[in-house]
Protein backbone atom coordinates (compact mmCIF):
# COMPACT_ATOMS: atom_id res chain seq x y z
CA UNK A 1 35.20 3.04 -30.92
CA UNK A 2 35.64 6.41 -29.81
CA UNK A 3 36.72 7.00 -26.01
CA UNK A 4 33.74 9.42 -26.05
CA UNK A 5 31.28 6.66 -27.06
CA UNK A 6 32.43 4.49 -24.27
CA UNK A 7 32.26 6.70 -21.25
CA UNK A 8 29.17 5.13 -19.74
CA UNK A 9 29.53 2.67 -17.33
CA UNK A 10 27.81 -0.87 -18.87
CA UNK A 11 26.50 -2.30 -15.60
CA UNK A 12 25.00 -5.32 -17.70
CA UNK A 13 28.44 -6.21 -19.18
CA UNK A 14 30.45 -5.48 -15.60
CA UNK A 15 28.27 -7.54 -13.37
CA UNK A 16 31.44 -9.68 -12.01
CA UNK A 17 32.99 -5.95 -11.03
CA UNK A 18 30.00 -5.51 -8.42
CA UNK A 19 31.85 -8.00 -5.82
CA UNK A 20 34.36 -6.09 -5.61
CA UNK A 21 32.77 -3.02 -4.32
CA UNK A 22 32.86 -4.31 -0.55
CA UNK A 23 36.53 -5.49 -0.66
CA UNK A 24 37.58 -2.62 1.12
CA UNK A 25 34.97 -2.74 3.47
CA UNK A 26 37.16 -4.43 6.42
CA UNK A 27 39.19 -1.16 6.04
CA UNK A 28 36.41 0.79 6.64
CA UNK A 29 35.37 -1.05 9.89
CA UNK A 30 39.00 -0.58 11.20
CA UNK A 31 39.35 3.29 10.40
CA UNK A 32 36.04 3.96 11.70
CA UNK A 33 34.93 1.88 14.18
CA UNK A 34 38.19 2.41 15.81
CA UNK A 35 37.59 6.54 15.96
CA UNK A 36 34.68 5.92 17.61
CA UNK A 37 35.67 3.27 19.74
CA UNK A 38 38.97 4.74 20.81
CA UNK A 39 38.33 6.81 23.72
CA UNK A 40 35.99 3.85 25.10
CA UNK A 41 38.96 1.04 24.60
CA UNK A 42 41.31 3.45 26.77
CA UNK A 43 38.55 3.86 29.46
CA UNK A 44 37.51 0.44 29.52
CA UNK A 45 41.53 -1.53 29.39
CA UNK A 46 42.59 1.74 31.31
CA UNK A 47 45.23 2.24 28.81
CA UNK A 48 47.15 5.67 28.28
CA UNK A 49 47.61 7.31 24.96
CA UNK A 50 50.76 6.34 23.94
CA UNK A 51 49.02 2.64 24.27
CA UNK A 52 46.29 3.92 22.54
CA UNK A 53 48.39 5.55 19.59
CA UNK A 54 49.55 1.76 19.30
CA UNK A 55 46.17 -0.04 19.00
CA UNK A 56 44.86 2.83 16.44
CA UNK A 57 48.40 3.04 14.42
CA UNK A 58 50.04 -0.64 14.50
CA UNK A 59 47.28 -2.14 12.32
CA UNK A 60 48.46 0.19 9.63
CA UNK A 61 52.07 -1.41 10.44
CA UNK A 62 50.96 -4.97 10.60
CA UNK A 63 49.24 -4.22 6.92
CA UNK A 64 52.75 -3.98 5.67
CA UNK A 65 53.25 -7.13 6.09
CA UNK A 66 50.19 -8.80 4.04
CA UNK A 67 50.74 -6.24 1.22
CA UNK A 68 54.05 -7.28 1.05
CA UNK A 69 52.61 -10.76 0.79
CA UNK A 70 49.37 -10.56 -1.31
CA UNK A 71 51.71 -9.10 -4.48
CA UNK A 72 53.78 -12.44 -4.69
CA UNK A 73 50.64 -14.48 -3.27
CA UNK A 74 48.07 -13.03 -6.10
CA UNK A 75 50.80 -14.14 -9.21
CA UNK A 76 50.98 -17.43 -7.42
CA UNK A 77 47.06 -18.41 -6.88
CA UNK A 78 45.02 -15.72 -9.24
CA UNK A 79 43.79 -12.42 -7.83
CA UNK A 80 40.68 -14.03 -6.96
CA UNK A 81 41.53 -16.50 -4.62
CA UNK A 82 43.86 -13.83 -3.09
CA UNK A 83 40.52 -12.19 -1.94
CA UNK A 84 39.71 -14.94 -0.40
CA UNK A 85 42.83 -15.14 1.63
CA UNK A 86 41.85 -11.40 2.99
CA UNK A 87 38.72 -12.14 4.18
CA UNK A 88 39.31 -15.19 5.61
CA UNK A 89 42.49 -13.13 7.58
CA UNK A 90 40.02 -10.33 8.86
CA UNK A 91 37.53 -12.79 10.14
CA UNK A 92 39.92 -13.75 12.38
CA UNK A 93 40.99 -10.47 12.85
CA UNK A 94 37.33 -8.89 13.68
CA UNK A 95 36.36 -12.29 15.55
CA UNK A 96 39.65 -11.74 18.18
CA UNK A 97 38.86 -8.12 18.83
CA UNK A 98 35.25 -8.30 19.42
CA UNK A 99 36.31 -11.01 22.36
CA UNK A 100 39.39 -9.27 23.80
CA UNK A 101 39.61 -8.73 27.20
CA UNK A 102 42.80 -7.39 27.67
CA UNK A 103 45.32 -5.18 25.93
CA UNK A 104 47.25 -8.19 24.81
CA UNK A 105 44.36 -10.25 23.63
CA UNK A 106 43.54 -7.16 21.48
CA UNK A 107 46.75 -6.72 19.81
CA UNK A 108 46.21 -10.06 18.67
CA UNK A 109 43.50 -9.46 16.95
CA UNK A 110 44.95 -6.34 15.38
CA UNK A 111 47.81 -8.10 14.10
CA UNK A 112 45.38 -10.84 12.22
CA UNK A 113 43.20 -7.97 11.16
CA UNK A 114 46.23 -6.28 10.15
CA UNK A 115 47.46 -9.12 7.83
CA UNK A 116 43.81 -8.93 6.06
CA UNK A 117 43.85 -5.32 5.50
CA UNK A 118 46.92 -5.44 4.00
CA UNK A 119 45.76 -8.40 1.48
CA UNK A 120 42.67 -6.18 0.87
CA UNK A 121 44.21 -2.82 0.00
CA UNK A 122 46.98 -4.43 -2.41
CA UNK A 123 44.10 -6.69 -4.07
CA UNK A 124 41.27 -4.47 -4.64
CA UNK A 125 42.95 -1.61 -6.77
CA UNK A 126 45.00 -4.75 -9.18
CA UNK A 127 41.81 -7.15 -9.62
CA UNK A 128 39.26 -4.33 -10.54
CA UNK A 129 42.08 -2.23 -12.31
CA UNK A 130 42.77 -5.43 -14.26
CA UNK A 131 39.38 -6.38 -14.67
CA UNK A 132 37.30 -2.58 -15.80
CA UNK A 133 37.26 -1.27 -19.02
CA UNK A 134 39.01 1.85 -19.55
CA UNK A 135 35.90 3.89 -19.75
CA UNK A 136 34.85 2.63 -16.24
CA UNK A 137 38.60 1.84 -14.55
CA UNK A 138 38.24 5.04 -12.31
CA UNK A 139 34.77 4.39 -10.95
CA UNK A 140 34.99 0.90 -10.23
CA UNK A 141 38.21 1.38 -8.81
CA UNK A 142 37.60 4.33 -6.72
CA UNK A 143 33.95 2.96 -5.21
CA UNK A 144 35.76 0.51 -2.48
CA UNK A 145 36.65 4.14 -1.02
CA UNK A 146 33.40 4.44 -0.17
CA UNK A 147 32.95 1.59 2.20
CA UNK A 148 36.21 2.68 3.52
CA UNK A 149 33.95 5.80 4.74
CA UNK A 150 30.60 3.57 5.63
CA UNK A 151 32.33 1.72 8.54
CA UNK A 152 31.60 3.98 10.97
CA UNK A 153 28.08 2.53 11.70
CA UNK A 154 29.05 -0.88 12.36
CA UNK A 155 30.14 -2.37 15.71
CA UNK A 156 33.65 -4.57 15.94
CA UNK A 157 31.49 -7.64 16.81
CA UNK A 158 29.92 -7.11 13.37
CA UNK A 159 33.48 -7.20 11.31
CA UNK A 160 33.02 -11.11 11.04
CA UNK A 161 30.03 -10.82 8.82
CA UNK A 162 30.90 -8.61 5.75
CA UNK A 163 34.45 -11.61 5.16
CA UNK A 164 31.99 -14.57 5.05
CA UNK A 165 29.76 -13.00 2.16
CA UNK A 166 32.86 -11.98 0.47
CA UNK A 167 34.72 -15.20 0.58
CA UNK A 168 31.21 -16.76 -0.67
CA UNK A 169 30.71 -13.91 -3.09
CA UNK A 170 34.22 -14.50 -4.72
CA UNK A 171 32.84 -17.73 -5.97
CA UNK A 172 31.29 -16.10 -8.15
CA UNK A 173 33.83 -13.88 -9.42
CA UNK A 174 36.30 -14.53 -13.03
CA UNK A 175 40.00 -14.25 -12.73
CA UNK A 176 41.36 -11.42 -13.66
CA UNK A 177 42.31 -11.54 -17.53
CA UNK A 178 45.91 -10.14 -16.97
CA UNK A 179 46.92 -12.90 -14.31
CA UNK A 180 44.98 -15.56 -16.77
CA UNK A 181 47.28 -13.95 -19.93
CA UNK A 182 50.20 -14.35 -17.71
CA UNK A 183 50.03 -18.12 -16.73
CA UNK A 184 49.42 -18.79 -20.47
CA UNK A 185 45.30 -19.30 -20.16
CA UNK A 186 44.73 -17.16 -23.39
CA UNK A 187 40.86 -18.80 -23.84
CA UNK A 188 39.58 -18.07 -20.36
CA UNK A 189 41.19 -14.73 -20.43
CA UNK A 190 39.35 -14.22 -23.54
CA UNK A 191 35.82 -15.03 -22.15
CA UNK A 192 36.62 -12.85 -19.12
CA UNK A 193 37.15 -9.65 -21.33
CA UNK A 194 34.01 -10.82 -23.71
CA UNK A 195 32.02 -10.49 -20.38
CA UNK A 196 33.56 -7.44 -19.14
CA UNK A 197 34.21 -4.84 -21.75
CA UNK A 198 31.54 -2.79 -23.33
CA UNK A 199 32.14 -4.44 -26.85
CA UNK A 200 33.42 -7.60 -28.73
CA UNK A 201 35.76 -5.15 -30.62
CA UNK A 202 37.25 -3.37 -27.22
CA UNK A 203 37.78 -7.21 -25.52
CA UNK A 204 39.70 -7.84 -28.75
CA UNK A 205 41.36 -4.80 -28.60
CA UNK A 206 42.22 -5.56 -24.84
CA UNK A 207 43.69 -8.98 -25.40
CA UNK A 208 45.72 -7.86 -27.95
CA UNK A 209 47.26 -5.29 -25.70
CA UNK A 210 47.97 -7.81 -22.67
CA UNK A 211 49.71 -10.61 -25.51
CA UNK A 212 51.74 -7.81 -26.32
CA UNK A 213 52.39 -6.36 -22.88
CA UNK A 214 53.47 -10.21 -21.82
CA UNK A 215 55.50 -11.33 -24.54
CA UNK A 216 52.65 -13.23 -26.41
CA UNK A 217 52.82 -13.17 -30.17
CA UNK A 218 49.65 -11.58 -31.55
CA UNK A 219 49.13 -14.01 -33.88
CA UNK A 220 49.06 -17.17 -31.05
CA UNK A 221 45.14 -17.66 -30.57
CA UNK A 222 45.68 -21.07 -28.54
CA UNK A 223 43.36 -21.77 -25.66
CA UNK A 224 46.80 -22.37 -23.44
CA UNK A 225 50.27 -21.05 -24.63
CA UNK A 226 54.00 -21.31 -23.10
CA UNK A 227 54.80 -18.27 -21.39
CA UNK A 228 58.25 -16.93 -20.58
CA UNK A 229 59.36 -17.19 -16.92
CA UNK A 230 59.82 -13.18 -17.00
CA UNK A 231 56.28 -13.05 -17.06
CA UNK A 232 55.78 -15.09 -13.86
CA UNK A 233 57.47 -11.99 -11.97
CA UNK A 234 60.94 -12.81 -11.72
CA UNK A 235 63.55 -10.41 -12.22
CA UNK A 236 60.97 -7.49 -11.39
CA UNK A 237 63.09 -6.32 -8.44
CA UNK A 238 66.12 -5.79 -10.72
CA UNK A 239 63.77 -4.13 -13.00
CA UNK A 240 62.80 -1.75 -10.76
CA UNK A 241 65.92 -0.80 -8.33
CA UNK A 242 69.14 -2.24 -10.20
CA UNK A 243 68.31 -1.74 -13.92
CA UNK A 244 65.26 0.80 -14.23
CA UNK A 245 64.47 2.30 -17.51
CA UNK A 246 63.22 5.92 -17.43
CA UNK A 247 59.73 4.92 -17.72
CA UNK A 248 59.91 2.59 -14.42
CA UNK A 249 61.64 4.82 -12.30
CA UNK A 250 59.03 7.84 -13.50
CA UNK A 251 56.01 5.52 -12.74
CA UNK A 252 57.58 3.85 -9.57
CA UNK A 253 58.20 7.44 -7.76
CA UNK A 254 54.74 8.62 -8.79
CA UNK A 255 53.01 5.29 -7.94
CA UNK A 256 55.10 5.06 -4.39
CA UNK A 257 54.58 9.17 -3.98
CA UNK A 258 50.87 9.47 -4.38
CA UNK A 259 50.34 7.44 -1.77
CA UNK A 260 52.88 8.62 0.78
CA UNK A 261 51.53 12.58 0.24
CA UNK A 262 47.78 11.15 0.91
CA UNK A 263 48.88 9.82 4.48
CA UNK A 264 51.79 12.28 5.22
CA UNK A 265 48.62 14.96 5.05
CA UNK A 266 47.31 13.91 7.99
CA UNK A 267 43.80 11.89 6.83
CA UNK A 268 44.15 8.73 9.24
CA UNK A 269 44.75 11.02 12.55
CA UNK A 270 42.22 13.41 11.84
CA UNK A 271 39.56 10.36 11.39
CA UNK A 272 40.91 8.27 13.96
CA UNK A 273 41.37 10.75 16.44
CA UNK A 274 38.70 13.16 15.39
CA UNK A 275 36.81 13.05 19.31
CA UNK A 276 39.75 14.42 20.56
CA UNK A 277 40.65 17.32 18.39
CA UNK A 278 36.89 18.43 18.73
CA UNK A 279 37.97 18.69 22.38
CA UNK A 280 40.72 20.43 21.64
CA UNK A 281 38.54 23.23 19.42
CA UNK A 282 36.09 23.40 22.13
CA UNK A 283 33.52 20.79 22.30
CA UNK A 284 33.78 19.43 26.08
CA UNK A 285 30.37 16.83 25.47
CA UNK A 286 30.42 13.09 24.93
CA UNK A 287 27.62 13.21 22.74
CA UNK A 288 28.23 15.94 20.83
CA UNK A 289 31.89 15.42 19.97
CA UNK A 290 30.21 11.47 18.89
CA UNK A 291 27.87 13.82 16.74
CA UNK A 292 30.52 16.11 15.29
CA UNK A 293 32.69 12.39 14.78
CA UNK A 294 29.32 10.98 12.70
CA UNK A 295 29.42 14.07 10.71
CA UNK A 296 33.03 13.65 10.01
CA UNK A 297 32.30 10.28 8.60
CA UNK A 298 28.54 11.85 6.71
CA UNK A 299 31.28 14.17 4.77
CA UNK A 300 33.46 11.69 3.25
CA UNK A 301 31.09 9.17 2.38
CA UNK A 302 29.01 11.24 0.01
CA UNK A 303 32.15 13.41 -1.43
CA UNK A 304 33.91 9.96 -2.32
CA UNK A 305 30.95 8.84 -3.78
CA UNK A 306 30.61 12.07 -5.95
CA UNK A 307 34.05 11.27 -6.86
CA UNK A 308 33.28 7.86 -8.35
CA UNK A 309 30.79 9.77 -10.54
CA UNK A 310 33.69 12.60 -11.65
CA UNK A 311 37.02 10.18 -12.19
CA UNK A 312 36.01 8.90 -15.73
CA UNK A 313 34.47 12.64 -16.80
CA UNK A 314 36.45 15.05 -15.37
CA UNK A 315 39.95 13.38 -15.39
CA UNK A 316 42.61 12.25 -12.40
CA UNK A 317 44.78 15.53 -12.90
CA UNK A 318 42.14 18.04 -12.47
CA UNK A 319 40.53 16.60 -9.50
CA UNK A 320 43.97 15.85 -7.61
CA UNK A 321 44.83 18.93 -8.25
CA UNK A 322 41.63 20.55 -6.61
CA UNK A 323 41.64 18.24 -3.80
CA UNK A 324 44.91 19.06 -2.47
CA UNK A 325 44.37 22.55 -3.50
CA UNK A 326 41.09 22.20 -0.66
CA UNK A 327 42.89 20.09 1.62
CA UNK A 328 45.50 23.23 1.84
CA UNK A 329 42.88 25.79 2.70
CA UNK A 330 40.93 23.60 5.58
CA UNK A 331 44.32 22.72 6.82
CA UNK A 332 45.96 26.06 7.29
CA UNK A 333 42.27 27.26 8.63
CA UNK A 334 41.89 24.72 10.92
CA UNK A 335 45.46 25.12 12.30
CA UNK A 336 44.64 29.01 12.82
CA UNK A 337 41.49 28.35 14.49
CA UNK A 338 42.77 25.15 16.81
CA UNK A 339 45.62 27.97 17.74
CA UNK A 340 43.34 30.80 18.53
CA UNK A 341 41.41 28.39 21.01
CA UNK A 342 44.52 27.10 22.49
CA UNK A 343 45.83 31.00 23.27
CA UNK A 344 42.36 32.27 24.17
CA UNK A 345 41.08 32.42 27.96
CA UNK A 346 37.40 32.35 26.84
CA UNK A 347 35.93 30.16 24.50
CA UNK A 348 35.53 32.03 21.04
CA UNK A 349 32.93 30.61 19.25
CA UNK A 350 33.84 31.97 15.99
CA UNK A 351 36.85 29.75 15.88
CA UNK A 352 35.38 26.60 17.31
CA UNK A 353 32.70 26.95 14.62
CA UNK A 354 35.24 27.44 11.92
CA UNK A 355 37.48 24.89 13.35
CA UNK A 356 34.56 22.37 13.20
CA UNK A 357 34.12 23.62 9.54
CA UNK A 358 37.55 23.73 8.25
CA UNK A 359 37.62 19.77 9.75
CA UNK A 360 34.68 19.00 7.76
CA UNK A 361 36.69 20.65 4.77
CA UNK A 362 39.57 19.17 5.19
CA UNK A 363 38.12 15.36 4.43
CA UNK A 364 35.59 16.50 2.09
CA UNK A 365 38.28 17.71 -0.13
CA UNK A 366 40.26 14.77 0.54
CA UNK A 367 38.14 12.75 -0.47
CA UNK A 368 36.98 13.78 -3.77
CA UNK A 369 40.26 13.45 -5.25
CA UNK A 370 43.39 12.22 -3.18
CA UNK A 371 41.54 9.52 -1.22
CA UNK A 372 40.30 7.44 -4.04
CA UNK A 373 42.99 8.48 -6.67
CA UNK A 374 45.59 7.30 -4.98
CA UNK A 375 44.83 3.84 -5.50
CA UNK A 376 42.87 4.55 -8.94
CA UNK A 377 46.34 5.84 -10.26
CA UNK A 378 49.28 4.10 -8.58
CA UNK A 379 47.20 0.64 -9.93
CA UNK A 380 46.45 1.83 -13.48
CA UNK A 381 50.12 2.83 -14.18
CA UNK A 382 51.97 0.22 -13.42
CA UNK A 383 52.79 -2.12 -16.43
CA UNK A 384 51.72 -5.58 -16.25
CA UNK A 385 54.61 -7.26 -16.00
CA UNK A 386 55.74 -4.98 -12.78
CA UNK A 387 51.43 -4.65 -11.38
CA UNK A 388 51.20 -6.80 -8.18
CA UNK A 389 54.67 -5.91 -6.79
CA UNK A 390 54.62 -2.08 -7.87
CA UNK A 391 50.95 -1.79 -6.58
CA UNK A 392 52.61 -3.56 -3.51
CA UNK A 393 55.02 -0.91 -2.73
CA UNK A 394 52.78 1.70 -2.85
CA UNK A 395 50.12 -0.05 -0.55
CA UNK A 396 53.39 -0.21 1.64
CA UNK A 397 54.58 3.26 1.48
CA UNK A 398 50.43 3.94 2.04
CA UNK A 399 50.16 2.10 5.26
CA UNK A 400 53.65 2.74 6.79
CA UNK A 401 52.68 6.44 6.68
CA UNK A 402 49.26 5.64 8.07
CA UNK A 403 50.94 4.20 11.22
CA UNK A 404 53.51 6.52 11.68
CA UNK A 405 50.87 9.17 11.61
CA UNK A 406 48.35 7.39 13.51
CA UNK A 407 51.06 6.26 16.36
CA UNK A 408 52.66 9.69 17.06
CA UNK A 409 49.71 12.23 16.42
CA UNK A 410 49.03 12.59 20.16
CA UNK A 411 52.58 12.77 20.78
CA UNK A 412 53.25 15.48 18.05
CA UNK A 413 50.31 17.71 19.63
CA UNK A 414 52.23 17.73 22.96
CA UNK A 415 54.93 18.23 21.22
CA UNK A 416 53.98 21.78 18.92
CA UNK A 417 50.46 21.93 19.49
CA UNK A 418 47.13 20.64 17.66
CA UNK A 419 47.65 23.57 15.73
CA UNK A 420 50.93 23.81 15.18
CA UNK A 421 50.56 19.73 13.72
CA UNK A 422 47.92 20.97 11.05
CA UNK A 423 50.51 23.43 9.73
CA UNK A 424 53.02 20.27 9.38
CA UNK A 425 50.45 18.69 7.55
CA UNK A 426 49.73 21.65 5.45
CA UNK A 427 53.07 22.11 4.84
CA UNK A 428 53.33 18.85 3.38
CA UNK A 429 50.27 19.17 1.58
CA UNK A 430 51.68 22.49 -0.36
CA UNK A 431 54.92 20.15 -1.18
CA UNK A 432 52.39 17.37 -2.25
CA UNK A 433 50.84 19.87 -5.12
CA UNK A 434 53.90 20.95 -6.51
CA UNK A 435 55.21 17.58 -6.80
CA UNK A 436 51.62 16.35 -8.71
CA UNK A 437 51.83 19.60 -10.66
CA UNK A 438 55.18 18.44 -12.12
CA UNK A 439 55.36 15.21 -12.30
CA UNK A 440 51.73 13.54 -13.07
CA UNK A 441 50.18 13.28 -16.65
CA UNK A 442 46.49 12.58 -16.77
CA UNK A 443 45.44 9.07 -17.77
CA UNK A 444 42.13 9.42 -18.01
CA UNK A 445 40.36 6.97 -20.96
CA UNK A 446 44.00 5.37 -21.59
CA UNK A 447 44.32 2.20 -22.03
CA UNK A 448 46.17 0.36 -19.09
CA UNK A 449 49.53 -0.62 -22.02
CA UNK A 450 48.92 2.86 -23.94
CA UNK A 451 49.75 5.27 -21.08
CA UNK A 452 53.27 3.56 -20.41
CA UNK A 453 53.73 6.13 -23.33
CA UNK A 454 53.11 8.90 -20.89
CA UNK A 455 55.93 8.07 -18.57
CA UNK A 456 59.88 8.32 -18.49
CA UNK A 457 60.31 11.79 -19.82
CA UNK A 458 59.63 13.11 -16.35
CA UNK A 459 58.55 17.23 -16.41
CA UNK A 460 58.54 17.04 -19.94
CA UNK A 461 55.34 14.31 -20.24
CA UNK A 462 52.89 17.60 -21.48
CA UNK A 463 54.91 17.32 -24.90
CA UNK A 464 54.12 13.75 -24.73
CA UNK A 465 50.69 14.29 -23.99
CA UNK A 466 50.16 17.22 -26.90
CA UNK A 467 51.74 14.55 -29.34
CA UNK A 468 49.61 11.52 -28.28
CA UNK A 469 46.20 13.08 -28.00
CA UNK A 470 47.15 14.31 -32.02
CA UNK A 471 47.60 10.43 -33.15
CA UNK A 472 44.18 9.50 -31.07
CA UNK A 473 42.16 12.53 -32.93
CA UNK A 474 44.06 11.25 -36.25
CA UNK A 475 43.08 8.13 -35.67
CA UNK A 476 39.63 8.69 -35.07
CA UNK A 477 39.04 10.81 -37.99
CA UNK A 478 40.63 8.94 -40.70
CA UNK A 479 40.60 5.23 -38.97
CA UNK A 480 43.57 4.45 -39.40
CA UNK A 481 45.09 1.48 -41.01
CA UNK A 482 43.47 -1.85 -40.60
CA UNK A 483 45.69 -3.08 -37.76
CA UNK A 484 44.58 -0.40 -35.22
CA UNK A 485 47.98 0.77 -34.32
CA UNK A 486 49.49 3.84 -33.74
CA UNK A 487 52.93 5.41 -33.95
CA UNK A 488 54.22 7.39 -31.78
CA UNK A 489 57.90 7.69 -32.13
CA UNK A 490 59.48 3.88 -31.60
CA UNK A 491 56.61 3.21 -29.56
CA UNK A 492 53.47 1.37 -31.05
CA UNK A 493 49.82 1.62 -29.25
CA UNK A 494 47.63 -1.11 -29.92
């Protein structure tokens, strides 16, 4: 069928997929509640901002260590009961911060919540990834970004509810058809992908693809096969730092580099600490910077949802590209503006305006490309075999930044001024497009095993691309031979 046919999203066949939409949601609760929250915590512990850098940023830290745990933990016990893990982690989390009474009772709870996050961010992007059609991948992949955006209107008490429904909800959820390929479980990876693809002859098509992408003969139809112990995950480390080919090193430094550039920019300190930087450009009321704060949070909910809408017609590439292009502009605006003020012995209401602007910009651009595209891409890349623990590192790489950022910001406005820190970050953000510019080929409509073709030739992948997209139009003009495979070079596409 025609990737043109097949770029409507089939609700009726994808009804599993709508689960996952609030798996991200205890994100969401942490990012925003916590911006809100923040300058009330400090007033009410009495804390100073170097403590309060810590109880925004360490979370981010602490999610390092359950993404480093959910990869090995989902090939052990199914992505699906890996969600259940998560939730159960941030009800605990949510539950000890809604009762702390002290800065160390806190922590606590931002250490368990941190733990869930972690499980939450690595899990989400594999199991829906894993689970979409290629016609729908992007959308369902990129809407958990949105409830990253809706936390902002619930309390902390209130981030106990949304893990109970989810660890009921999973219940109802399949296995993900790669994992179920993987242990050997060809028959109920087969009904998964009859219930989840937009036609019998794509979930064929699919299957095919992950036998061959695991090892499995194509011609094995048993309901449970012997798999190799490769395909359990060992030997991926060596795979990936001692022995990479070409294609894995190409796909690990984009996957891992996507999402350092999205945090390095300067997202997480601009949402958590948005109150105070509308101080800084002028804004001396509680209730207005709150309003301004709301508005931050209005902005990226309803960009990120118009990106959902744009991933699977427009293309990764072309919206990445844009983003960043917007996130330059509203940095190196607001940075201007924020400096003005700062200089000025009068308030000049031309640049506070702007400023307020420019931050309004700055995460509506973000969002509606290099928020959810980060995790759309860096999952969708990775080849089975290396998924959980390459998705791993870049939910790693992802958080690390996001507590670095979030647990010096303050510090790095004493340091060169609010200002002067949103020219770092645009700075960054100029490095960020050149390196996408180069380095990322648009995967848009490809099958998860087709697009390994893409990678492993580095900044010559357009040639790659030119060459592929001829075999695709051949094929769908003469249709091909009866196998359904194409050659490009040594490399067949099934």
């Amino acid at each position: 069928m025609p990737r043109s046919q097949r770029a409507t999203l089939n609700f009726r066949r994808n009804d599993p997929l709508r689960h996952l939409i609030a798996l991200e949601n205890p994100k969401g609760i942490n990012v925003g509640v916590m911006s809100g929250a923040g300058p009330f915590i400090q007033d009410d512990l009495k804390i100073s901002d170097v403590q309060l850098e810590i109880v925004m940023g360490i979370i981010e830290l602490y999610s390092l260590i359950g993404a480093a745990a959910a990869g090995r933990t989902s090939d052990w016990v199914g992505r699906k009961y890996t969600i259940v893990i998560a939730a159960a982690l941030f009800f605990a989390g949510a539950l000890f911060s809604a009762v702390a009474t002290n800065y160390a009772i806190l922590m606590v709870g931002r250490f368990v919540a941190g733990l869930g996050v972690g499980f939450a961010l690595l899990i989400a992007p594999v199991y829906t990834t894993e689970l979409a059609p290629a016609s729908s991948r992007g959308f369902l992949t990129s809407f958990p970004e949105v409830f990253i955006n809706a936390g902002w209107r619930v309390m902390i008490g209130l981030g106990v509810v949304p893990p109970i429904f989810l660890g009921l909800g999973v219940l109802a959820m399949p296995e993900s058809p790669r994992w179920l390929v993987l242990q050997g479980r060809l028959g109920e990876a087969k009904r998964v992908l009859d219930k989840t693809s937009d036609s019998k002859e794509e979930a064929q098509l699919r299957l095919a693809e992950i036998k061959e992408a695991a090892g499995i003969p194509e011609e094995c139809n048993d309901d449970v096969v012997q798999v190799s112990k490769r395909s359990h995950g060992e030997d991926v480390w060596k795979e990936f730092f001692i022995r990479p080919t070409p294609t894995v090193l190409h796909i690990l430094i984009a996957g891992v580099g996507i999402h350092f550039f999205q945090q390095a920019s300067g997202i997480d300190a601009v949402v958590l600490y948005s109150p105070k930087i509308f101080g800084k450009a002028g804004i001396t009321s509680n209730s207005h910077k709150l309003l301004a704060t709301v508005a931050v949070g209005f902005c990226k909910t309803v960009f990120v949802l118009v990106a959902t809408f744009l991933l699977d017609r427009v293309g990764r590439r072309p919206l990445l590209l844009s983003s960043v292009g917007g996130m330059i502009v509203s940095l190196g605006t607001l940075g201007t503006c924020l400096t003005i003020i700062d200089r000025s012995e009068k308030k000049v209401m031309w640049a506070v305006a702007l400023a307020i602007v420019s931050m309004l910009s700055f995460v509506s651009t973000f969002e509606i490309g290099m928020g959810p595209i980060a995790w759309v891409y860096s999952s969708e890349i990775f080849p089975l075999r290396l998924r959980a623990q390459g998705t791993a590192m870049g939910t790693a790489m992802n958080r690390l930044m996001s507590g670095v950022i979030s647990m010096t910001f303050l510090s790095l406005t004493k340091a060169i001024t609010t200002g002067g820190a949103f020219f770092l970050f645009m700075g960054v953000a100029i490095v960020s497009w050149i390196f996408f510019y180069t380095l990322y080929p648009e995967t848009q409509g490809k099958t998860l095993e087709e697009m390994q073709v893409l990678f492993g030739t580095f900044f010559k992948w357009r040639s790659t691309m030119r060459e592929l997209e001829k075999k695709v139009a051949s094929k769908e003009d003469t249709n091909c031979d009866s196998d359904g495979h194409i050659e490009l070079g040594t490399t067949a596409i099934c």
